[in-house]
C-alpha atoms as a PDB file:
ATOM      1  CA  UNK A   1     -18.650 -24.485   1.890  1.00  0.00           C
ATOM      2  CA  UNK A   2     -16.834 -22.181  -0.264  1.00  0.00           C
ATOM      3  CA  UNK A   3     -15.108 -23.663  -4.111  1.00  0.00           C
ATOM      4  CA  UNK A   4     -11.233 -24.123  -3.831  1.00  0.00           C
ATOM      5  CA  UNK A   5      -9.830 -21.308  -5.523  1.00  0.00           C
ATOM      6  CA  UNK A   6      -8.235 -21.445  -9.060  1.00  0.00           C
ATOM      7  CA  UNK A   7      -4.460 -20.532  -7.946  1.00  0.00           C
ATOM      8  CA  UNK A   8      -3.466 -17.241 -10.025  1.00  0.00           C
ATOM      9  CA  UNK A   9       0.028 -17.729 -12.072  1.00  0.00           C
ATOM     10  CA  UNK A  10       1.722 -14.608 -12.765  1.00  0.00           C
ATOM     11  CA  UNK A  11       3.320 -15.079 -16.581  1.00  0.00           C
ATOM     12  CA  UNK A  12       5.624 -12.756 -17.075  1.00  0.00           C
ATOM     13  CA  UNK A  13       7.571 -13.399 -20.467  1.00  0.00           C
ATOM     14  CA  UNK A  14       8.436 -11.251 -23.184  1.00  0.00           C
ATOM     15  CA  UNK A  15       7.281 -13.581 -26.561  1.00  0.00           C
ATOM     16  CA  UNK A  16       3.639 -12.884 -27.011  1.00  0.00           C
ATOM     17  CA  UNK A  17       2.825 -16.061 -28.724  1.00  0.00           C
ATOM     18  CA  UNK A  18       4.708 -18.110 -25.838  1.00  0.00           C
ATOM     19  CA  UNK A  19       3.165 -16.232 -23.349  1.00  0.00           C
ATOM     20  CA  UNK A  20      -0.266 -16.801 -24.366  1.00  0.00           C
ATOM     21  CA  UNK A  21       0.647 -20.652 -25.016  1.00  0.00           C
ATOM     22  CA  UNK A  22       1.890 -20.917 -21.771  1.00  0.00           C
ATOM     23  CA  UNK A  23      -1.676 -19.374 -20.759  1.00  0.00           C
ATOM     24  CA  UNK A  24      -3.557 -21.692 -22.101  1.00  0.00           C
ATOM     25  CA  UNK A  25      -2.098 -24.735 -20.995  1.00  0.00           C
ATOM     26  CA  UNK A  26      -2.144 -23.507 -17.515  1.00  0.00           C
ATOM     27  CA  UNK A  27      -5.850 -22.964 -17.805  1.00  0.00           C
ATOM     28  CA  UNK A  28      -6.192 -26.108 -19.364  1.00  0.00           C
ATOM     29  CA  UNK A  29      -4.631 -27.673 -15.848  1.00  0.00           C
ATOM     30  CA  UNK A  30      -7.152 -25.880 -13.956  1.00  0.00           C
ATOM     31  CA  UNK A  31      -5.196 -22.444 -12.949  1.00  0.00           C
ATOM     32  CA  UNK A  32      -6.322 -18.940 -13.447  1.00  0.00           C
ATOM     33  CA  UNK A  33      -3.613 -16.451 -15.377  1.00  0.00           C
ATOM     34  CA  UNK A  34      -2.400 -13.111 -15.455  1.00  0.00           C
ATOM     35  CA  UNK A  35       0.143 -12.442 -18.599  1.00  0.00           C
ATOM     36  CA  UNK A  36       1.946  -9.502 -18.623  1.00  0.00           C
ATOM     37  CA  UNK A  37       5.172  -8.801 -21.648  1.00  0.00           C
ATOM     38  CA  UNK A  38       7.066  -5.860 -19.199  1.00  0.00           C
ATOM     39  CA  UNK A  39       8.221  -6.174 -15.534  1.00  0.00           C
ATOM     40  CA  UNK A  40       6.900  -2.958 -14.639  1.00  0.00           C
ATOM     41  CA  UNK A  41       3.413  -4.108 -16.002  1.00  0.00           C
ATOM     42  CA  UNK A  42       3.492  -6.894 -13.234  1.00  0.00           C
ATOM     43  CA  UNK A  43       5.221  -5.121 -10.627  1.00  0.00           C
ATOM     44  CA  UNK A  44       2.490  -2.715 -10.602  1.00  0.00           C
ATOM     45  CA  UNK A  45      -0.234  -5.557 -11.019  1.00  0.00           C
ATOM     46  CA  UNK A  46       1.664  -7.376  -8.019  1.00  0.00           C
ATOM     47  CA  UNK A  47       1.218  -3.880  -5.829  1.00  0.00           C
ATOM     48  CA  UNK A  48      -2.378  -4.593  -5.552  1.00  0.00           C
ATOM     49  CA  UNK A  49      -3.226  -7.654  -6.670  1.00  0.00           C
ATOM     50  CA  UNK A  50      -2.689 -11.377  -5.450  1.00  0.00           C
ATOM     51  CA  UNK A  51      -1.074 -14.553  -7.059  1.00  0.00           C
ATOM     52  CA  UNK A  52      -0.251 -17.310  -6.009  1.00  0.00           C
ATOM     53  CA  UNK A  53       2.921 -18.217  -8.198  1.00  0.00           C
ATOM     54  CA  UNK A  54       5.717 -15.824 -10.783  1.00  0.00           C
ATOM     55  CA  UNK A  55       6.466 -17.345 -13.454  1.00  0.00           C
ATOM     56  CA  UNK A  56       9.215 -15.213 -14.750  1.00  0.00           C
ATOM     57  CA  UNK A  57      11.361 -14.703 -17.972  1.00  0.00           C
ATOM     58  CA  UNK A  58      14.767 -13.583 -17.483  1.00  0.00           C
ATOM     59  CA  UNK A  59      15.023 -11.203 -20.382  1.00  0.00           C
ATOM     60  CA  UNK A  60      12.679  -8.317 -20.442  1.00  0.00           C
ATOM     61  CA  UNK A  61      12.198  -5.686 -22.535  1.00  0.00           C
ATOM     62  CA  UNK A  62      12.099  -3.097 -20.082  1.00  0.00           C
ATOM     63  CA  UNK A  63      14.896  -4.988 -17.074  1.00  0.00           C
ATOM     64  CA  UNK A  64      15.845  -8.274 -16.005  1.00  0.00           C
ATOM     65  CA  UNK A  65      13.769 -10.926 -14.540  1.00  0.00           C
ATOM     66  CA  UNK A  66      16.704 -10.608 -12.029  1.00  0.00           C
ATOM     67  CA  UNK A  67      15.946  -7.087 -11.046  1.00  0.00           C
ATOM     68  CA  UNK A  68      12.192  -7.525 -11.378  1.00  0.00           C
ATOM     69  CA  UNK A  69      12.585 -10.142  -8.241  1.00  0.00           C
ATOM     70  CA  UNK A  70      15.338  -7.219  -6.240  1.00  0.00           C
ATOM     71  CA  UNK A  71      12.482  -4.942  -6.818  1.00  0.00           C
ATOM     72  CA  UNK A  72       9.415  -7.357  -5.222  1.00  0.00           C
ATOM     73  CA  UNK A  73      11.879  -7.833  -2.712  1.00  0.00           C
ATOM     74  CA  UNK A  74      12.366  -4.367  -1.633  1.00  0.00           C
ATOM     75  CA  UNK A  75       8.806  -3.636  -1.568  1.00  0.00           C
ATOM     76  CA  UNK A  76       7.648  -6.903   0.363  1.00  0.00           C
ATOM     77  CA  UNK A  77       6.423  -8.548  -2.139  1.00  0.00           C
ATOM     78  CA  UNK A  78       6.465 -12.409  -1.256  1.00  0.00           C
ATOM     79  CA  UNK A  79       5.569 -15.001  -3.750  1.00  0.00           C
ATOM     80  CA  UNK A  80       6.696 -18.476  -5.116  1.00  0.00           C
ATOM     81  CA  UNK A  81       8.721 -17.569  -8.441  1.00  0.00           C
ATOM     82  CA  UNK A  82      10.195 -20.161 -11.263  1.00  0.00           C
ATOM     83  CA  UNK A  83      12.032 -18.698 -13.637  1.00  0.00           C
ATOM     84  CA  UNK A  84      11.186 -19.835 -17.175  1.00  0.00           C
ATOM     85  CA  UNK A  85      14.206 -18.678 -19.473  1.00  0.00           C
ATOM     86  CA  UNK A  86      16.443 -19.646 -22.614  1.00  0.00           C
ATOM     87  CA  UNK A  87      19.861 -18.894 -20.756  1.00  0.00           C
ATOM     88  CA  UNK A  88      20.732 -22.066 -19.379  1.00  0.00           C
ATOM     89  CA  UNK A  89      24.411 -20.756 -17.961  1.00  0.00           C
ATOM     90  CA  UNK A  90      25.008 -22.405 -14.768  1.00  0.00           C
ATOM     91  CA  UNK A  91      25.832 -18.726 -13.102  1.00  0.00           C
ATOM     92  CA  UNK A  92      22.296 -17.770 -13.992  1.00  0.00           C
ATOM     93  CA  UNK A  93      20.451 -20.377 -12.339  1.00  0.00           C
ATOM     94  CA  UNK A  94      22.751 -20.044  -9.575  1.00  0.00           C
ATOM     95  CA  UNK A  95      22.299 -16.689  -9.233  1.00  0.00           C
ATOM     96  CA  UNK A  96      18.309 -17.179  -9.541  1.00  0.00           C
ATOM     97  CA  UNK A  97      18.508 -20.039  -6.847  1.00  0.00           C
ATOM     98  CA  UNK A  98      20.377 -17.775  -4.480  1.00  0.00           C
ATOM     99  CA  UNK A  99      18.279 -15.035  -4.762  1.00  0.00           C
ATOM    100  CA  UNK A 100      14.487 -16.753  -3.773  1.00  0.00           C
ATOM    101  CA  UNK A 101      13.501 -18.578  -7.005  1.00  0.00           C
ATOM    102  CA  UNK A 102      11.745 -21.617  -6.407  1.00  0.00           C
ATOM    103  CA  UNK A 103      13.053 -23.469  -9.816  1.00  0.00           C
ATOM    104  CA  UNK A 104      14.617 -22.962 -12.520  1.00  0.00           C
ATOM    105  CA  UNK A 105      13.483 -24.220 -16.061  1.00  0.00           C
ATOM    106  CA  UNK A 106      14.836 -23.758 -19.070  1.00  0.00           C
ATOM    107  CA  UNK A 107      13.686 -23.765 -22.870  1.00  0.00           C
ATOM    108  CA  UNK A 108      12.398 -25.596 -24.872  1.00  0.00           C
ATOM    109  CA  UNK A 109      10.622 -27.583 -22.197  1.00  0.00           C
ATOM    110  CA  UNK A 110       7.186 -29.584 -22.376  1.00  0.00           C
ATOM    111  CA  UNK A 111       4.312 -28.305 -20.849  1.00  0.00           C
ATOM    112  CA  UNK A 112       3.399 -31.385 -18.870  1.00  0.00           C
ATOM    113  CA  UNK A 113       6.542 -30.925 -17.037  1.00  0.00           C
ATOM    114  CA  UNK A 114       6.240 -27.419 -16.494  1.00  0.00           C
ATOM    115  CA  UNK A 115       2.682 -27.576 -14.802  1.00  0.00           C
ATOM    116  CA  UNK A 116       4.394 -30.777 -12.741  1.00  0.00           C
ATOM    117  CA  UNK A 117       6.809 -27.948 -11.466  1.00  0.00           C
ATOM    118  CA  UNK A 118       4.411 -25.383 -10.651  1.00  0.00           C
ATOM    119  CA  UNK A 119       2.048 -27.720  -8.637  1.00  0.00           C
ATOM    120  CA  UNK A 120       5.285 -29.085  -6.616  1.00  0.00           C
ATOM    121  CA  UNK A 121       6.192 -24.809  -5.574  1.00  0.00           C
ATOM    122  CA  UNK A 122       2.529 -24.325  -4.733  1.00  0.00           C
ATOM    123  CA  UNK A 123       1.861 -27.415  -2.637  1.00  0.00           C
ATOM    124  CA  UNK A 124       5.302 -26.535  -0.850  1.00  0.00           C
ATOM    125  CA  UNK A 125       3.973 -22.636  -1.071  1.00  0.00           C
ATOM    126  CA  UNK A 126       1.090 -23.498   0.742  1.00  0.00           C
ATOM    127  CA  UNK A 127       2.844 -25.911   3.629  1.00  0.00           C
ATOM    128  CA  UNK A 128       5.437 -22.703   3.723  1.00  0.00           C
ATOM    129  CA  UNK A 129       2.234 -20.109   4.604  1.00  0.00           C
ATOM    130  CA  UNK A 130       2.894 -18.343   1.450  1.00  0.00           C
ATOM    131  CA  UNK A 131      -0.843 -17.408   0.876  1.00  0.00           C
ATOM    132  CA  UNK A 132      -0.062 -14.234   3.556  1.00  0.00           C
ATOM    133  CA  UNK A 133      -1.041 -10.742   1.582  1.00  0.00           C
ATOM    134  CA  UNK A 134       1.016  -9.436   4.582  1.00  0.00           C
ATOM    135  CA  UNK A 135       2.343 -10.534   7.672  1.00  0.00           C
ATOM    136  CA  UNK A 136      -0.533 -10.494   9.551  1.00  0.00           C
ATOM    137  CA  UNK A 137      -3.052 -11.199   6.669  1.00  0.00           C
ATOM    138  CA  UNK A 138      -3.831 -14.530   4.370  1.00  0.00           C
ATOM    139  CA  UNK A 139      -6.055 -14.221   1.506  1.00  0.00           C
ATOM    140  CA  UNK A 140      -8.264 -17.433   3.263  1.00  0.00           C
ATOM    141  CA  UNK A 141      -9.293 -14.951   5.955  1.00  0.00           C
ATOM    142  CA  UNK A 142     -12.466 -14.069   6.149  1.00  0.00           C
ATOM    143  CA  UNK A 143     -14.433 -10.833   5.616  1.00  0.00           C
ATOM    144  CA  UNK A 144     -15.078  -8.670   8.348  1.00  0.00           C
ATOM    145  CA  UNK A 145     -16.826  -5.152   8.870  1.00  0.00           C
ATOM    146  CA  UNK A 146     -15.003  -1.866   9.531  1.00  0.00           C
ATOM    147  CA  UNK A 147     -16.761   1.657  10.466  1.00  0.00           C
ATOM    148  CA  UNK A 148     -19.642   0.591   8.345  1.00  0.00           C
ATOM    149  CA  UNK A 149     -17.603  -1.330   5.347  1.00  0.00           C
ATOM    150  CA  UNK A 150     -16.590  -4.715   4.448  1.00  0.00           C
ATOM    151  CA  UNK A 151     -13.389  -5.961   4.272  1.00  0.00           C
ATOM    152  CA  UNK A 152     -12.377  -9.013   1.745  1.00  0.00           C
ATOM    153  CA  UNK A 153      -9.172 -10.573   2.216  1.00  0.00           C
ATOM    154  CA  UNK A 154      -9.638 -13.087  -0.260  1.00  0.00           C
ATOM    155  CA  UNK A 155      -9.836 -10.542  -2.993  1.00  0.00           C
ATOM    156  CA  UNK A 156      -8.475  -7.540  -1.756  1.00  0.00           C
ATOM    157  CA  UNK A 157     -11.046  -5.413  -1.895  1.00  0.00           C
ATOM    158  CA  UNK A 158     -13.129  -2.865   0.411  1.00  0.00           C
ATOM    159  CA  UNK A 159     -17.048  -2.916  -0.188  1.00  0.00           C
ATOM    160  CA  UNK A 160     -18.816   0.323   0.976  1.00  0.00           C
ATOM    161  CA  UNK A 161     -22.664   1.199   1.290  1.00  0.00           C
ATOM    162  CA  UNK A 162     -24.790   0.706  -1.981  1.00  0.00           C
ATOM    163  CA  UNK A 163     -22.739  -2.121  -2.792  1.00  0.00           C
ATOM    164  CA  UNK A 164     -19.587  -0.079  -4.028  1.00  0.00           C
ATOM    165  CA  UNK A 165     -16.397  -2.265  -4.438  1.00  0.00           C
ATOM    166  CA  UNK A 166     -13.007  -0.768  -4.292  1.00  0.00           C
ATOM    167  CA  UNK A 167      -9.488  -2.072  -4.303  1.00  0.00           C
ATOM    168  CA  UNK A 168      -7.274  -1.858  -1.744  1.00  0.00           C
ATOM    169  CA  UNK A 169      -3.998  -2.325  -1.356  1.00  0.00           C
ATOM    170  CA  UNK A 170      -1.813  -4.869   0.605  1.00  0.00           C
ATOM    171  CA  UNK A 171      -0.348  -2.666   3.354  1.00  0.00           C
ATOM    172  CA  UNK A 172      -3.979  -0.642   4.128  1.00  0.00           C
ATOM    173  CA  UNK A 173      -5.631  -3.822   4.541  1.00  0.00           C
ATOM    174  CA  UNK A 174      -3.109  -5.052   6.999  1.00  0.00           C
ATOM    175  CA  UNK A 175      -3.170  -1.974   8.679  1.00  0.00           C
ATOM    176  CA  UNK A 176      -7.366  -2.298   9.073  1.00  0.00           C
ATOM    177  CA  UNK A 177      -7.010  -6.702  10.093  1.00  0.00           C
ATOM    178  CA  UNK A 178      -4.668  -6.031  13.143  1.00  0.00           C
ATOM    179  CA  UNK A 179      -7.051  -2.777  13.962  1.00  0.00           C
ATOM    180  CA  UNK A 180      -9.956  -4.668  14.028  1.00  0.00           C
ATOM    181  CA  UNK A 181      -8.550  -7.828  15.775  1.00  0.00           C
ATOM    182  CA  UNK A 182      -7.504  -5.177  18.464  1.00  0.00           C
ATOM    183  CA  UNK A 183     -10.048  -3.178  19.420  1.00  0.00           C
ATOM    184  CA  UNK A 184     -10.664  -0.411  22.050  1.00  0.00           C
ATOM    185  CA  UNK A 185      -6.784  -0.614  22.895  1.00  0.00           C
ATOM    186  CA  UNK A 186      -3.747   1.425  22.247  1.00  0.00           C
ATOM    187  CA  UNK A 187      -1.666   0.630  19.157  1.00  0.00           C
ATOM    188  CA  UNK A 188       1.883   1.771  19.322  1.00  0.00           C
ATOM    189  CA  UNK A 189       2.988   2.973  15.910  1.00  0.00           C
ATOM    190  CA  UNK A 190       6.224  -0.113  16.449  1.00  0.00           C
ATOM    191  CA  UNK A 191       3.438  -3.203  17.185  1.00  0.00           C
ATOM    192  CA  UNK A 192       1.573  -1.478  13.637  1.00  0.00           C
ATOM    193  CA  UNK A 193       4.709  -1.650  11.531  1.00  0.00           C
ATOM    194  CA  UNK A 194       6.050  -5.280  12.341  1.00  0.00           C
ATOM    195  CA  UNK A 195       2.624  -6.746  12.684  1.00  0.00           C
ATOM    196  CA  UNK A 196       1.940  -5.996   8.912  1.00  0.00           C
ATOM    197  CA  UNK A 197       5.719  -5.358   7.569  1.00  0.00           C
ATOM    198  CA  UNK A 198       7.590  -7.371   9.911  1.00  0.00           C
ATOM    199  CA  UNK A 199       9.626  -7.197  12.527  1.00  0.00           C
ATOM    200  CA  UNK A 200      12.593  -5.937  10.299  1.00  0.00           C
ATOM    201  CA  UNK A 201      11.167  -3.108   9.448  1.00  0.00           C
ATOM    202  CA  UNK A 202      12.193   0.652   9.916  1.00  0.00           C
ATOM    203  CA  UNK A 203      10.070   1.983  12.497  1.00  0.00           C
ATOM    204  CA  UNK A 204      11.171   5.046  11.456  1.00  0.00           C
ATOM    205  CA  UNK A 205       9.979   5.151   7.886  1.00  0.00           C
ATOM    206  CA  UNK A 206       6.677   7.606   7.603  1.00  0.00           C
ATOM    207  CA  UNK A 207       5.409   4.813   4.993  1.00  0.00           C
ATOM    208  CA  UNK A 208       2.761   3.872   8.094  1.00  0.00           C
ATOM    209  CA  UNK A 209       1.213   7.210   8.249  1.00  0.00           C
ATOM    210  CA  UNK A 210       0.919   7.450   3.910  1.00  0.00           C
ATOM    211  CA  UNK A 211      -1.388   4.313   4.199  1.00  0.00           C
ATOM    212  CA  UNK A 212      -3.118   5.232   6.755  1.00  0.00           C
ATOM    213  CA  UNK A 213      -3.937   8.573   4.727  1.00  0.00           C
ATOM    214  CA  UNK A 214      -4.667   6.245   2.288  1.00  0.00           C
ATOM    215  CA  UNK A 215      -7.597   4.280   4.303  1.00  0.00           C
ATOM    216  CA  UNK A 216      -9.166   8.027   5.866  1.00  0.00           C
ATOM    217  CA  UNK A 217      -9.460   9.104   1.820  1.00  0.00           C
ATOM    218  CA  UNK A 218     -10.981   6.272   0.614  1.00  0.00           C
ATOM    219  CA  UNK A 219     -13.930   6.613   3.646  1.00  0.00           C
ATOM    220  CA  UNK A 220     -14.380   9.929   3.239  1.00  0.00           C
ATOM    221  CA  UNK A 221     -15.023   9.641  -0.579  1.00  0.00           C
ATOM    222  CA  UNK A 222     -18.087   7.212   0.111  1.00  0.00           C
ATOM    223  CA  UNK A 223     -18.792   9.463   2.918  1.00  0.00           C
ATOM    224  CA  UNK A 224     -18.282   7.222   5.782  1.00  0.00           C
ATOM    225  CA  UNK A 225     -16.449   8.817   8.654  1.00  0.00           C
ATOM    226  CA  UNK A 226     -13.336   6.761  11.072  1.00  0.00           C
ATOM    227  CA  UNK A 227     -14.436   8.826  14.253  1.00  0.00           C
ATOM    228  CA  UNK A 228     -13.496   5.106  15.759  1.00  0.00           C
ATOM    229  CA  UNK A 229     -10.031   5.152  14.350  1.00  0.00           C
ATOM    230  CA  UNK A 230      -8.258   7.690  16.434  1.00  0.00           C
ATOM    231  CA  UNK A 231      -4.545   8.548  16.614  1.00  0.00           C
ATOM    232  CA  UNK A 232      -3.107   8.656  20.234  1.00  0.00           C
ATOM    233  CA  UNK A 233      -0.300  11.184  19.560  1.00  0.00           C
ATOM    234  CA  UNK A 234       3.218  10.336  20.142  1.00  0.00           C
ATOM    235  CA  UNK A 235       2.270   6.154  20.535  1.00  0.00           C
ATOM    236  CA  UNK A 236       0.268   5.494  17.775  1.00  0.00           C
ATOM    237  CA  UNK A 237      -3.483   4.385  17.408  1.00  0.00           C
ATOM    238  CA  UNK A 238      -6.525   3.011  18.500  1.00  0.00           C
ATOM    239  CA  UNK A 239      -9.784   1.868  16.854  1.00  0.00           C
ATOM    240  CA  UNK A 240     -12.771   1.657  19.714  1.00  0.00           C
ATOM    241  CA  UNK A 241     -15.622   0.961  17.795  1.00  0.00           C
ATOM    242  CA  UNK A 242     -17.765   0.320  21.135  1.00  0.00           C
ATOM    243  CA  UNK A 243     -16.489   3.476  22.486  1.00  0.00           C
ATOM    244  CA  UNK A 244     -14.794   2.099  25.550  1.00  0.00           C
ATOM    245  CA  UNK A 245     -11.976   4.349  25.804  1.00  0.00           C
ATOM    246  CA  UNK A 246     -10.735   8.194  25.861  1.00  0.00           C
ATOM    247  CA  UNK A 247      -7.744   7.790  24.125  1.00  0.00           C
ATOM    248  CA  UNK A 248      -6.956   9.650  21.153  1.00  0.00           C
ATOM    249  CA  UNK A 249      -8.462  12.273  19.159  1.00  0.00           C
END
């Protein structure tokens, strides 16, 4: 039986010093951390990475805690998030409240309390289903193989031949878990998109066919070939591993 996992916490907060405090106490209660001083430092870590909670400052060097979350937002980027802050204006906590954050403390605070917090928006994370990577995808899923790789859900990552690991990002590996859970029939590019963005999605974007670039690069540089992961022009796609049908190319 695999170990419970360590939930990740995402610090995001400007003051070294606190920052690394606010580390080590969290480690202390049994939680892995990621600290990071600039929102664009965890944006991007957030792009291809997992965690489990944001715990976010308000005031950033580089743009609001605020605009950090609009961002997340706009790139589907769902996870629990408790602002940690000095400003303790009741428009700003209303504002954060409004906008998706989980809670709302303010300094100076103790760190007992704080870790009290965190472990009440994870155990309501997890009841919520807020482990997905995706839509489609949940970091507890298990591995499975794809044209002659192995795909890790739990860490999002992509193991080829000779036991080469690579990242891979969110999107691609939702794009390769509702493949491979339907194989040898036609994908239509629509059922793609709102299986792993959701169903408010714009079909229209060409975001689908970037990733999906994305996926044929990465096999090709290990020198594995997707000869079962054909496009069906004008619908959308199919992957027949067992080579049950003519469709596509």
């Amino acid at each position: 039986m695999r170990a419970e996992a360590k939930p990740l916490i995402l610090v995001v907060e400007d003051e070294v010093e606190l920052a690394n405090l606010i580390a080590l106490h969290l480690q202390e209660a049994g939680m892995q951390t990621q600290v990071y001083n600039r929102a664009a430092h965890a944006i991007k870590f957030l792009q291809r990475n997992f965690a489990n909670l944001l715990l976010l400052d308000i005031g950033l060097p580089d743009q609001t805690g605020f605009a950090l979350l609009d961002e997340l937002v706009e790139q589907d980027i769902a996870l629990p998030t408790i602002f940690l802050t000095g400003n303790d204006e009741e428009a700003s906590k209303v504002r954060a409240l409004n906008m998706g954050g989980d809670d709302y403390v303010t300094k100076p605070f103790s760190f007992p309390e704080l870790i009290a917090r965190i472990n009440a928006v994870l155990r309501r994370a997890e009841i919520s289903h807020d482990l997905n990577v995706t839509k489609n995808v949940r970091i507890s899923d298990e591995p499975f193989e794809f044209c002659g790789a192995r795909i890790n859900p739990e860490r999002l990552e992509i193991t080829f031949p000779g036991d080469v690991g690579e990242k891979i990002g969110r999107k691609e590996l939702g794009i390769l878990t509702h493949l491979n859970a339907n194989q040898g029939v036609v994908i239509t590019r629509k059922a793609l998109i709102h299986s792993v963005w959701g169903v408010h999605a714009d079909i229209r974007s060409r975001s689908l066919d970037q990733y999906v670039v994305k996926v044929r690069d990465l096999y090709k540089k290990h020198g594995l070939n997707l000869d079962a992961f054909r496009t069906v022009h004008g619908i959308g796609y199919i992957f027949d591993p067992k080579g049950i049908s003519a469709e596509g190319r």
